[in-house]
N, C-alpha and C. Protein backbone atom coordinates (compact mmCIF):
# COMPACT_ATOMS: atom_id res chain seq x y z
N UNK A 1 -59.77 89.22 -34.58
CA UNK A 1 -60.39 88.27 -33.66
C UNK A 1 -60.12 86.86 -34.14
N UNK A 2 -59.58 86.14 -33.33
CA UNK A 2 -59.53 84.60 -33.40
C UNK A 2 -60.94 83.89 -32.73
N UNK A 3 -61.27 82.89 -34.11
CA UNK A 3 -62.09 81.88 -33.65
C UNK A 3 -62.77 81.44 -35.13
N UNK A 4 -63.63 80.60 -34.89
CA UNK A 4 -64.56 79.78 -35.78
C UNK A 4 -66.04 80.56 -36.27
N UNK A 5 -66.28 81.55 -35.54
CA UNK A 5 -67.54 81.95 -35.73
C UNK A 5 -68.41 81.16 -34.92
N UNK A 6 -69.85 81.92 -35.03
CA UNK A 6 -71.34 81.79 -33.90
C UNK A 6 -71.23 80.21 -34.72
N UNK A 7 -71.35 79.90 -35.86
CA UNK A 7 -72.07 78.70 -36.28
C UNK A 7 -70.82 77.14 -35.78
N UNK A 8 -69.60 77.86 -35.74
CA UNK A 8 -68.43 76.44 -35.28
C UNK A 8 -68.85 76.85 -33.79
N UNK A 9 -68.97 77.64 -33.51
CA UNK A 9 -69.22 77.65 -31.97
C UNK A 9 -67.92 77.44 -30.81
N UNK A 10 -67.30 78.00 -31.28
CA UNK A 10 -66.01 78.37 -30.99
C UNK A 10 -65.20 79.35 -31.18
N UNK A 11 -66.02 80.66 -30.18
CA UNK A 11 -65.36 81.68 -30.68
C UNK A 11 -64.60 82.45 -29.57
N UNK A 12 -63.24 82.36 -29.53
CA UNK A 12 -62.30 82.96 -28.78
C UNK A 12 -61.86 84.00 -28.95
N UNK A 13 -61.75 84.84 -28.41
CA UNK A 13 -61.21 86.29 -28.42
C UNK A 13 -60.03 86.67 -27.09
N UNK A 14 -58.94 86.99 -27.88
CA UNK A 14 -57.70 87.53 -26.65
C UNK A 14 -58.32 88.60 -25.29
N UNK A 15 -56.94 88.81 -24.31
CA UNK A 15 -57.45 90.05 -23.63
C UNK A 15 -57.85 91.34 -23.83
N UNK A 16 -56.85 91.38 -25.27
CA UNK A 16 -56.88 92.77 -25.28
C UNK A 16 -58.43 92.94 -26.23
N UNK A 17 -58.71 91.87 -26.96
CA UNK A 17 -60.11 91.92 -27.60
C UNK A 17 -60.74 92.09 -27.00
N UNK A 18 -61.24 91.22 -25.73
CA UNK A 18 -61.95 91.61 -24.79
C UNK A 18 -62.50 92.65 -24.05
N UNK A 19 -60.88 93.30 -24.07
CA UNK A 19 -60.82 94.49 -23.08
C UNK A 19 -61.56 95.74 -24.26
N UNK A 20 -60.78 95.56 -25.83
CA UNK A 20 -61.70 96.79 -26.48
C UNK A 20 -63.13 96.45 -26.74
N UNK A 21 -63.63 95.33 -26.80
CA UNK A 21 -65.03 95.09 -27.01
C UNK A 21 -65.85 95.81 -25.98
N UNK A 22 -65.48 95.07 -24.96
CA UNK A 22 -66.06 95.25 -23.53
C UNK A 22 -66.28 96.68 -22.70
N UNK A 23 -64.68 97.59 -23.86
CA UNK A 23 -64.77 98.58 -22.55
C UNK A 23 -64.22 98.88 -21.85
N UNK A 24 -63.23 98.01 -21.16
CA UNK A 24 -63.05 97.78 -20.07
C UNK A 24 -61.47 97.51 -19.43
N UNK A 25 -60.79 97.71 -18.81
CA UNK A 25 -59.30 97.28 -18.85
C UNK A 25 -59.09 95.85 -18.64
N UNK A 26 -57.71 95.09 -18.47
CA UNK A 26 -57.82 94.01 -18.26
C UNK A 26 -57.39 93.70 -16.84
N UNK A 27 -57.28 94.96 -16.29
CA UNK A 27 -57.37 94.22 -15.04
C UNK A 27 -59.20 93.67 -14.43
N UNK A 28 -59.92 94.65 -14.47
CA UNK A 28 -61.27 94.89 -14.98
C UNK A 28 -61.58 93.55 -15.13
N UNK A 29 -61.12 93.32 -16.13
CA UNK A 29 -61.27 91.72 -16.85
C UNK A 29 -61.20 90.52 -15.51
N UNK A 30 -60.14 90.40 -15.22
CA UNK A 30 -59.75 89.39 -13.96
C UNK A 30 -60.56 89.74 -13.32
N UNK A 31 -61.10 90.84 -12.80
CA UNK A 31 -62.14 90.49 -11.64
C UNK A 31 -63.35 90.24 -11.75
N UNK A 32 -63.67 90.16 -13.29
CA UNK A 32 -65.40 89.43 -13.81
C UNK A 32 -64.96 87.90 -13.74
N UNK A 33 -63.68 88.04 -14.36
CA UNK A 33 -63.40 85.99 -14.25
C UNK A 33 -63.54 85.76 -12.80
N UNK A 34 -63.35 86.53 -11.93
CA UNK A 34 -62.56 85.88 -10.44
C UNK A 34 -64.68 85.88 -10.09
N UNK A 35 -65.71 86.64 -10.62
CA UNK A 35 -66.61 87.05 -10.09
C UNK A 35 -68.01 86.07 -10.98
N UNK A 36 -66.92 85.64 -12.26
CA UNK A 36 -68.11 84.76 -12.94
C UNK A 36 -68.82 85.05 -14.26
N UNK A 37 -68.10 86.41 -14.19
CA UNK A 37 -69.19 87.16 -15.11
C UNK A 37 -68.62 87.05 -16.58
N UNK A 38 -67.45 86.73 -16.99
CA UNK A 38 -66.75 86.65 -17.72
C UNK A 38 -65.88 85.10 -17.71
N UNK A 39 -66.67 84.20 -19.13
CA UNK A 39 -65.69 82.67 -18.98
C UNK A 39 -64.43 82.70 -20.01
N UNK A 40 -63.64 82.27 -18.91
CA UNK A 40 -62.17 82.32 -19.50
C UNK A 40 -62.15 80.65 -20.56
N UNK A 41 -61.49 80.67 -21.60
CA UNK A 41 -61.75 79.30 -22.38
C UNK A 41 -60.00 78.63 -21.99
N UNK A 42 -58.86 79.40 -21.85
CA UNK A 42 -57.61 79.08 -21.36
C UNK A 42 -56.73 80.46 -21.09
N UNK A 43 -55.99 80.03 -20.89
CA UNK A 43 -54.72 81.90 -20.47
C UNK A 43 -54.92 82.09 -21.71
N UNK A 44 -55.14 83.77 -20.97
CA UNK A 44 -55.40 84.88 -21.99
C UNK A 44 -56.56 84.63 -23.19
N UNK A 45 -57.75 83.95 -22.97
CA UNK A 45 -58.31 83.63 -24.10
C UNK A 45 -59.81 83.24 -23.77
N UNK A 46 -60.75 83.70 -23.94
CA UNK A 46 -62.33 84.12 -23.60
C UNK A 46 -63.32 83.68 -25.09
N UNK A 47 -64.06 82.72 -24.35
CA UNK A 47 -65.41 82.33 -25.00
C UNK A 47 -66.40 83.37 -25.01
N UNK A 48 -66.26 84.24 -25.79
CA UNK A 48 -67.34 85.64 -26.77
C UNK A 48 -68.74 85.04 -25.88
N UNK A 49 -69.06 84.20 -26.80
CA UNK A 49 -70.76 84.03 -26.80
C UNK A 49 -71.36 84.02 -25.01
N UNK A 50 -70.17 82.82 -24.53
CA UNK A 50 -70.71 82.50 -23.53
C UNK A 50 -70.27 83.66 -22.22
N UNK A 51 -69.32 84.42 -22.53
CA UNK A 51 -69.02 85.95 -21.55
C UNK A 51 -70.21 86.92 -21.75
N UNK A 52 -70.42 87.01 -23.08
CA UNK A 52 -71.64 87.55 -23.30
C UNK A 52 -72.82 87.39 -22.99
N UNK A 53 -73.36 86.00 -22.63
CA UNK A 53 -74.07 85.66 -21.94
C UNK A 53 -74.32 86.35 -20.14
N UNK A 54 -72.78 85.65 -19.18
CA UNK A 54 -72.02 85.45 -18.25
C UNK A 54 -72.68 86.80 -17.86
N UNK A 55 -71.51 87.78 -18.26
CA UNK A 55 -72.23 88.82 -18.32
C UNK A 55 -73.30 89.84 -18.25
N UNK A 56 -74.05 89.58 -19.11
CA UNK A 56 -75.77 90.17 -19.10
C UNK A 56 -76.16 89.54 -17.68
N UNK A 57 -76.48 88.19 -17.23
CA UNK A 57 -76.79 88.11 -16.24
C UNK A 57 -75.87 88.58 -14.80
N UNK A 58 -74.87 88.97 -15.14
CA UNK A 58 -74.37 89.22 -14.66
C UNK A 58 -74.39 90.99 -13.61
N UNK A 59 -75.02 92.03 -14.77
CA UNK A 59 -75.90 93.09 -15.31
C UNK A 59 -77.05 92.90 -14.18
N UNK A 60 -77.77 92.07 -14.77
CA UNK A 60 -79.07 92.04 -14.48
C UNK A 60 -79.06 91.82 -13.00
N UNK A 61 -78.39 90.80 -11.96
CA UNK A 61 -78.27 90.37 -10.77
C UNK A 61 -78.28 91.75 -10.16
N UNK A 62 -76.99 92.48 -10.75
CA UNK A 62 -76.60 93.12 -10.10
C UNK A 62 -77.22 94.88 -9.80
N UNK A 63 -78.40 94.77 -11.23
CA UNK A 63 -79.41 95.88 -10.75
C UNK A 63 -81.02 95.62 -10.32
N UNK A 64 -81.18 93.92 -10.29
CA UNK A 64 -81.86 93.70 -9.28
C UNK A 64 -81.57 93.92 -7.41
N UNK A 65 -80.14 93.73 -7.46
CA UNK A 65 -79.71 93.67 -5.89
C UNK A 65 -79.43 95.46 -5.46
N UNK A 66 -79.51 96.13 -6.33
CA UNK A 66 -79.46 97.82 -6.41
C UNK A 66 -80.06 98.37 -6.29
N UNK A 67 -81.67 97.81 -6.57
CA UNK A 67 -82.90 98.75 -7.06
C UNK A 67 -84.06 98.03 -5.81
N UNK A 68 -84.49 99.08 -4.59
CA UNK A 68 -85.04 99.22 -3.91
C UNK A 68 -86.27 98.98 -3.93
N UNK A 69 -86.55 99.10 -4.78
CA UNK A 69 -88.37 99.04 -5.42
C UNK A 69 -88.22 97.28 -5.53
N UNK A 70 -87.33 96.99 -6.17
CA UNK A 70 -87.34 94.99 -6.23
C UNK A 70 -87.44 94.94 -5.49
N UNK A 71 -86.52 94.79 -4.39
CA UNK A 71 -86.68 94.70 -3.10
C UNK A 71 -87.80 94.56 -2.51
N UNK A 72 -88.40 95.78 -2.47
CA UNK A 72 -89.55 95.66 -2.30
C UNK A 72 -90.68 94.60 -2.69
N UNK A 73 -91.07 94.51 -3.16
CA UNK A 73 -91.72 94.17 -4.91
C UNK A 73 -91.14 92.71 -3.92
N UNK A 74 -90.36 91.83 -3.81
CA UNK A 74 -90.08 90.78 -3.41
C UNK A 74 -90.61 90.33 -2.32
N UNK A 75 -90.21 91.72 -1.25
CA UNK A 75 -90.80 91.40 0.17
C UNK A 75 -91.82 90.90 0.17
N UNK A 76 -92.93 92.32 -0.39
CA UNK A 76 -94.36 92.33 -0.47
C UNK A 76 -94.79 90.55 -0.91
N UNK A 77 -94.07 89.96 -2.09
CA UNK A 77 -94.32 89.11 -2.55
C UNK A 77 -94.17 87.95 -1.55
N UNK A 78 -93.10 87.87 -0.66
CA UNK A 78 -92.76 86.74 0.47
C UNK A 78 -93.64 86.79 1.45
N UNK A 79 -94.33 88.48 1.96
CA UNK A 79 -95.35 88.63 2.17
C UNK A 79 -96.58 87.73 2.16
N UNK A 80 -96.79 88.18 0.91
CA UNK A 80 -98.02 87.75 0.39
C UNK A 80 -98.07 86.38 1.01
N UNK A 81 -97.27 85.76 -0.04
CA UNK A 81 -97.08 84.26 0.24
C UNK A 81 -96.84 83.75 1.85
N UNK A 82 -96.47 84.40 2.67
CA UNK A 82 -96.61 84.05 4.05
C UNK A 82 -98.01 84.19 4.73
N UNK A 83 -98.62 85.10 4.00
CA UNK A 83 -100.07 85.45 4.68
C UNK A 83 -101.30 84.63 4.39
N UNK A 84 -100.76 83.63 3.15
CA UNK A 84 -101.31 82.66 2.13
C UNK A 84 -101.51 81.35 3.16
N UNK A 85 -100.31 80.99 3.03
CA UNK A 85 -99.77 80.08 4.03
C UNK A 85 -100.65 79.90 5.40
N UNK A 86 -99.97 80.72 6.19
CA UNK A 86 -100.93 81.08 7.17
C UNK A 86 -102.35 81.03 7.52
N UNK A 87 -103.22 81.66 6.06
CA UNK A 87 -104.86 81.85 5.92
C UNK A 87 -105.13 79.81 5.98
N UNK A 88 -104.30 79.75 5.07
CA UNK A 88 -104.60 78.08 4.41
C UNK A 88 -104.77 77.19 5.81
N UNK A 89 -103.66 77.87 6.85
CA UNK A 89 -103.90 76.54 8.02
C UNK A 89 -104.16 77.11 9.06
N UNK A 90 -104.77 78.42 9.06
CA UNK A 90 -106.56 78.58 9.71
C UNK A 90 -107.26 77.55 8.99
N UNK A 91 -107.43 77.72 7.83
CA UNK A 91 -108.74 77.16 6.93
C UNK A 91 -108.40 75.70 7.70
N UNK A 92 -107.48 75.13 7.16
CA UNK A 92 -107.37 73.54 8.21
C UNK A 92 -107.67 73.61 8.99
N UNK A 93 -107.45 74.70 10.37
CA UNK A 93 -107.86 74.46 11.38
C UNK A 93 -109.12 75.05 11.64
N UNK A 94 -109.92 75.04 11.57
CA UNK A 94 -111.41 75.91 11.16
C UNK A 94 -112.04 74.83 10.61
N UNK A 95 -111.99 73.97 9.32
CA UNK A 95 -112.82 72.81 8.89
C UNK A 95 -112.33 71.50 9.67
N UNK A 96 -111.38 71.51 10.95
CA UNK A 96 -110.95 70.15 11.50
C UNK A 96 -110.31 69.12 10.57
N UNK A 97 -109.64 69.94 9.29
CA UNK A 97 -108.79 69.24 8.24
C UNK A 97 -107.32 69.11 8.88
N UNK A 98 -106.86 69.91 10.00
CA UNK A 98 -105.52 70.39 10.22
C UNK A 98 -105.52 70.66 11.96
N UNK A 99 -104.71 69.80 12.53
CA UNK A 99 -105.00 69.95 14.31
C UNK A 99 -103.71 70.52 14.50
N UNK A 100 -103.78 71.55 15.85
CA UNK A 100 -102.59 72.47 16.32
C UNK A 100 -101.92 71.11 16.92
N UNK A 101 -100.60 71.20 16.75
CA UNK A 101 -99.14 70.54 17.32
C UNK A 101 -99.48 70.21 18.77
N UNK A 102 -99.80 71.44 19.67
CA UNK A 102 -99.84 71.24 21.11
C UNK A 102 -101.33 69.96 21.02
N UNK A 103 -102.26 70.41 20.35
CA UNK A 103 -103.43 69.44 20.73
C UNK A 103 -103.01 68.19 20.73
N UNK A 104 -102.46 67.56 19.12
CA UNK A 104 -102.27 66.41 19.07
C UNK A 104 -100.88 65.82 20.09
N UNK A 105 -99.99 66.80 20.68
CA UNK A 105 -98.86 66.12 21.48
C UNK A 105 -99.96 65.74 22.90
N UNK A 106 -100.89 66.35 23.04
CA UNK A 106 -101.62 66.30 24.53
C UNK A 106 -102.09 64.87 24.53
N UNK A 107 -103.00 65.02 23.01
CA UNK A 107 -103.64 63.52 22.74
C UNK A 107 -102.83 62.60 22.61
N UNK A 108 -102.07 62.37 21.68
CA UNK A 108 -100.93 61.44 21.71
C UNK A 108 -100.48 60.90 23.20
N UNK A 109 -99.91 61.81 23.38
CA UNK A 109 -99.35 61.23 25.16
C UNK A 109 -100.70 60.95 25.75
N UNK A 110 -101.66 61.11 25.90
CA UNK A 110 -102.95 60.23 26.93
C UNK A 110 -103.18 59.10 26.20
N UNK A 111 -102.98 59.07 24.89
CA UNK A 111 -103.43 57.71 24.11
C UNK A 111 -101.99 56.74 24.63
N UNK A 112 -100.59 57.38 24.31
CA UNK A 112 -99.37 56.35 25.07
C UNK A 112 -99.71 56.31 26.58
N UNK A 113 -99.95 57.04 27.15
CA UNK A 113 -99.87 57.04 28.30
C UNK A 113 -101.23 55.69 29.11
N UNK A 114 -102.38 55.84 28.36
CA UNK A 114 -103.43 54.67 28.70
C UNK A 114 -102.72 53.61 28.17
N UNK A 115 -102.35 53.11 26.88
CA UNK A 115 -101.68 52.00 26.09
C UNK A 115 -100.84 51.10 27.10
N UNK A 116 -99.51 52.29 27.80
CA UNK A 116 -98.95 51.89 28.64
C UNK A 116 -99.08 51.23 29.52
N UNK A 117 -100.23 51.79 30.48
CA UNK A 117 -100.86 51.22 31.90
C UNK A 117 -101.37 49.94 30.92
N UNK A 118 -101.76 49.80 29.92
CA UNK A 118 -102.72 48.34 29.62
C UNK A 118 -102.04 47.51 29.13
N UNK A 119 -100.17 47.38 28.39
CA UNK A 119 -99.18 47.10 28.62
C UNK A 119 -98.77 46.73 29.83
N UNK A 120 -99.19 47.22 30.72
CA UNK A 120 -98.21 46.78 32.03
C UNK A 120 -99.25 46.32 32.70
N UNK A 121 -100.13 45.93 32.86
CA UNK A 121 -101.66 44.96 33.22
C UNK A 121 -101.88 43.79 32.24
N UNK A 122 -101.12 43.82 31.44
CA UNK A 122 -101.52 42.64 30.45
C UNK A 122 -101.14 41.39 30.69
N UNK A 123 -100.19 40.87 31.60
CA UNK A 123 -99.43 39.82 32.01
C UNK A 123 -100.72 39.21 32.84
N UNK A 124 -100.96 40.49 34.59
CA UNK A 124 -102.22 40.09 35.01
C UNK A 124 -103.27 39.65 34.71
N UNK A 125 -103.65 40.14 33.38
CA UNK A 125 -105.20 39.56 32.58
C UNK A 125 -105.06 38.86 32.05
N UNK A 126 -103.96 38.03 31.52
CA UNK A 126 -103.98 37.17 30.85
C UNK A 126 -103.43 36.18 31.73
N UNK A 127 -103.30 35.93 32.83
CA UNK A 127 -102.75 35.06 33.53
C UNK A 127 -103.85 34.29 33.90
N UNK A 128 -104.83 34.74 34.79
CA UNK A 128 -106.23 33.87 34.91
C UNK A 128 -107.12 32.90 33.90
N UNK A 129 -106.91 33.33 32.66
CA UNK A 129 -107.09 32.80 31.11
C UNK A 129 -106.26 31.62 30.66
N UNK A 130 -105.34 31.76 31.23
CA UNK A 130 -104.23 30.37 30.18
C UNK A 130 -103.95 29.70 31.38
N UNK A 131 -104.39 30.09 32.48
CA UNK A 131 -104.04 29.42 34.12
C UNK A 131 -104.47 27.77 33.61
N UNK A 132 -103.90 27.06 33.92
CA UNK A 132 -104.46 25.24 33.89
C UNK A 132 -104.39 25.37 32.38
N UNK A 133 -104.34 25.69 31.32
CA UNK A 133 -104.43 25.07 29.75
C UNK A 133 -102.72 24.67 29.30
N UNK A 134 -103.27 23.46 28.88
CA UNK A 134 -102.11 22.71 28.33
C UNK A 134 -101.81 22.82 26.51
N UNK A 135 -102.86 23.25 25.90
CA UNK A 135 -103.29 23.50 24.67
C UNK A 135 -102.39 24.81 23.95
N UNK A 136 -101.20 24.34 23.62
CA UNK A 136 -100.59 25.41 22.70
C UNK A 136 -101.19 26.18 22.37
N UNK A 137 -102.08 25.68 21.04
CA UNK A 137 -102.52 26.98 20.20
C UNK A 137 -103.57 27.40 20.84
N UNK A 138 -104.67 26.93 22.01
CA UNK A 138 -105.11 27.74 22.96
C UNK A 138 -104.79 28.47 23.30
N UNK A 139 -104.03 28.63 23.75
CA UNK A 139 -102.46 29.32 24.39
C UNK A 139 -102.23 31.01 23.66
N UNK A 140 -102.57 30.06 22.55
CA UNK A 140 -101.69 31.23 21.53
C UNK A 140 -102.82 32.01 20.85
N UNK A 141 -103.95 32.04 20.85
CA UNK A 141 -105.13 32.25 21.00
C UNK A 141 -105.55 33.73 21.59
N UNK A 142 -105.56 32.65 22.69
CA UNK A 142 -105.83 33.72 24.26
C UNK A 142 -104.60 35.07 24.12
N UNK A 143 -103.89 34.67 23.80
CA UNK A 143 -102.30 36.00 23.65
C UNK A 143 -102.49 36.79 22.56
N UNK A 144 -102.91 36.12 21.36
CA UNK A 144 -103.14 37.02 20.55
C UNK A 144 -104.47 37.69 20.35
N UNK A 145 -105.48 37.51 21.19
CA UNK A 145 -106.50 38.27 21.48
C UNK A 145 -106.68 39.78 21.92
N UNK A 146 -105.95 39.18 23.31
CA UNK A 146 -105.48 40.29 23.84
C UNK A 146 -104.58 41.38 23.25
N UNK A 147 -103.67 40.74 22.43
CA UNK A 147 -102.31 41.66 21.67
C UNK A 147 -103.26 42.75 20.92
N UNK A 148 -104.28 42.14 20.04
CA UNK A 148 -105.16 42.64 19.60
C UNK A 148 -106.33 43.91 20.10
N UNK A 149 -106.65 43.12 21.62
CA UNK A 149 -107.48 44.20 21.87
C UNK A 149 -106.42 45.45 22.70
N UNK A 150 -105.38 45.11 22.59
CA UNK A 150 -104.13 46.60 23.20
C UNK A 150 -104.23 47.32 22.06
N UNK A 151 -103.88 46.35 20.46
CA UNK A 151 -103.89 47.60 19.22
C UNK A 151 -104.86 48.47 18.56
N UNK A 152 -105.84 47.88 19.20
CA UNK A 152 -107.01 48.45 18.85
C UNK A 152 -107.25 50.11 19.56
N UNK A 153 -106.55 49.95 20.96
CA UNK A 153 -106.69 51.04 21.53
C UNK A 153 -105.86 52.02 20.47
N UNK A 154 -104.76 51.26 19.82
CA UNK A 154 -104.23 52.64 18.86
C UNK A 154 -104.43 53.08 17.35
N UNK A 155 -105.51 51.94 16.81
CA UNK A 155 -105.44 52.08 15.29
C UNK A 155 -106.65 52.98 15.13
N UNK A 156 -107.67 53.17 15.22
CA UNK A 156 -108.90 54.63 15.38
C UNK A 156 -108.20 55.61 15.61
N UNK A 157 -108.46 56.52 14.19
CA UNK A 157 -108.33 58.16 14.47
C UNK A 157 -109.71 58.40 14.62
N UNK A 158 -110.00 59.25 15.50
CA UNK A 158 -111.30 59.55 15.85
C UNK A 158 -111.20 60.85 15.48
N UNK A 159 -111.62 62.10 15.08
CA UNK A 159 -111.34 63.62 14.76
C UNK A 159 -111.58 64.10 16.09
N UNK A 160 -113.28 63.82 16.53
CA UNK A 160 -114.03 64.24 17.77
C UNK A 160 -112.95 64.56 18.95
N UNK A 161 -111.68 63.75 19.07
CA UNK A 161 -111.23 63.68 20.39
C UNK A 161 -110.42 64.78 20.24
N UNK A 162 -109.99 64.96 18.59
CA UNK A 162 -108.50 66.25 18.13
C UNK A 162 -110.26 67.60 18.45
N UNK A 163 -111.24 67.68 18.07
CA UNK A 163 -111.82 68.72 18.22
C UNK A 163 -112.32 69.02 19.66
N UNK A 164 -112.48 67.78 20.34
CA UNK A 164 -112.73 68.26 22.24
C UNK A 164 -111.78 69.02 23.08
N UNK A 165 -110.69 68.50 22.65
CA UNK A 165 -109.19 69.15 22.94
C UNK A 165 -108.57 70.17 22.76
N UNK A 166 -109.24 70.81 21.33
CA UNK A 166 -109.25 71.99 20.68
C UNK A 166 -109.82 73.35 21.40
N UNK A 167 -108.96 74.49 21.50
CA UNK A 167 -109.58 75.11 21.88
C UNK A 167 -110.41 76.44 20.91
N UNK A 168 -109.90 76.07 19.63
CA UNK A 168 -110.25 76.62 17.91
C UNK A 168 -111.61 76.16 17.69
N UNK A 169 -112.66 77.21 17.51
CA UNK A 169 -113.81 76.66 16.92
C UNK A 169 -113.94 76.42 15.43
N UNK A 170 -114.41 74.96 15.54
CA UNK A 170 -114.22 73.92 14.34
C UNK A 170 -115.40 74.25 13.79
N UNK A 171 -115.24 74.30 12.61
CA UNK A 171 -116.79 74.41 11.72
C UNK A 171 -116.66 73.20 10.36
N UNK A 172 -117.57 72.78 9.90
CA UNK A 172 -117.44 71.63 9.03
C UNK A 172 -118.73 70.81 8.69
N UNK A 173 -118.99 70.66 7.29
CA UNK A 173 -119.64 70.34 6.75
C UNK A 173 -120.53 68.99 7.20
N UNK A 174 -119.34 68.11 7.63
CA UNK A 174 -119.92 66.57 8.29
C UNK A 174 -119.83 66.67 9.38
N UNK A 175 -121.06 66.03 9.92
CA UNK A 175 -121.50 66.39 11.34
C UNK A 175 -120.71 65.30 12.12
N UNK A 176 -120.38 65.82 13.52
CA UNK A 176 -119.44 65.09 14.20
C UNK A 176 -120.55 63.94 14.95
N UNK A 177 -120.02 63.03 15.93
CA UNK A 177 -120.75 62.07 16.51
C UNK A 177 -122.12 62.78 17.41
N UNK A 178 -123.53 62.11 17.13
CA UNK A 178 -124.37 62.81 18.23
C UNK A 178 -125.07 63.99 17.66
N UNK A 179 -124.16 64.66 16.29
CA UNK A 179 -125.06 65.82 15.76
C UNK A 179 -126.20 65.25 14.83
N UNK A 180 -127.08 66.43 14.72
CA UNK A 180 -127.97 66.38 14.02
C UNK A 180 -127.95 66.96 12.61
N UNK A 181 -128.01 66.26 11.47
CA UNK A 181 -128.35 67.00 10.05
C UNK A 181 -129.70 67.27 9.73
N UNK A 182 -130.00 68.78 9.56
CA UNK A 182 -131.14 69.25 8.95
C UNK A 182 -130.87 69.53 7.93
């Protein structure tokens, strides 16, 4: 055997070393290199430690992907973890921590959809207001009032409106608007 030993860390071994260590023929050989399982260091010439390595996992992959019971044993486990998942956003949706997709697209669009109409009325209401003022920053005043009372319609998350909409009965510790704590 050619090389330095475990401690130079450089230990090369030919094909045919390979092939009697291993077992194995050398054609054998080429198809662990072509497959990974076996690192070639140059033609005709193999890094021991790290084939040996290559290898074992190599082993191991391949009687995990064999053995039916893993398989199993995995499912069950993706399983599990899907049923986890799942429980968790009931639980969101059950304490009003977590709102269904369809609710909030419903709400959303009535919240754009009012915004809009008060967007496209805003020219009108503010026209009677700045009518006759010569006063710039009057002016600018009156506009940014209004700009204001449009954003207002969108900066409040309210929960109450994601739970009216809901057709999931919400349960939860803090009482919503109007309830009573005993």
């Amino acid at each position: 055997m050619s090389g330095k030993g475990l401690k130079g860390n450089d230990y090369l071994v030919s094909t045919n070393e390979l092939c009697e260590i291993m077992g194995l023929s050398s054609r054998r050989i080429q198809q662990l290199v072509d497959e990974k399982a076996v690192v070639r260091a140059s033609h005709g010439k193999y890094d021991l430690p790290a084939t040996f390595k290559a290898y074992l996992e190599y082993e191991k992959e391949k009687v995990i992907a064999d053995d039916p019971d893993l398989d199993k044993l995995r499912e069950e486990t993706l399983w599990t973890r899907a049923r986890r998942k799942k429980t968790e956003a009931e639980l969101g949706i059950i304490t009003g921590k977590l709102h269904r997709a369809g609710d909030v697209e419903s709400i959303m669009n009535a919240m754009m959809m009012s915004f809009r109409s008060q967007l496209l009325s805003f020219a009108s209401r503010l026209a009677p207001k700045v009518q006759g003022k010569k006063d710039l920053v009057e002016i600018q005043e009156l506009v940014k009032d209004e700009v204001e009372d449009l954003m207002n319609e969108l900066k409040d998350y309210d929960p109450d409106v994601f739970y009216a909409e809901s057709d999931d009965v919400i349960t939860s510790d803090e009482p919503m608007d109007g309830e009573r704590v005993e």
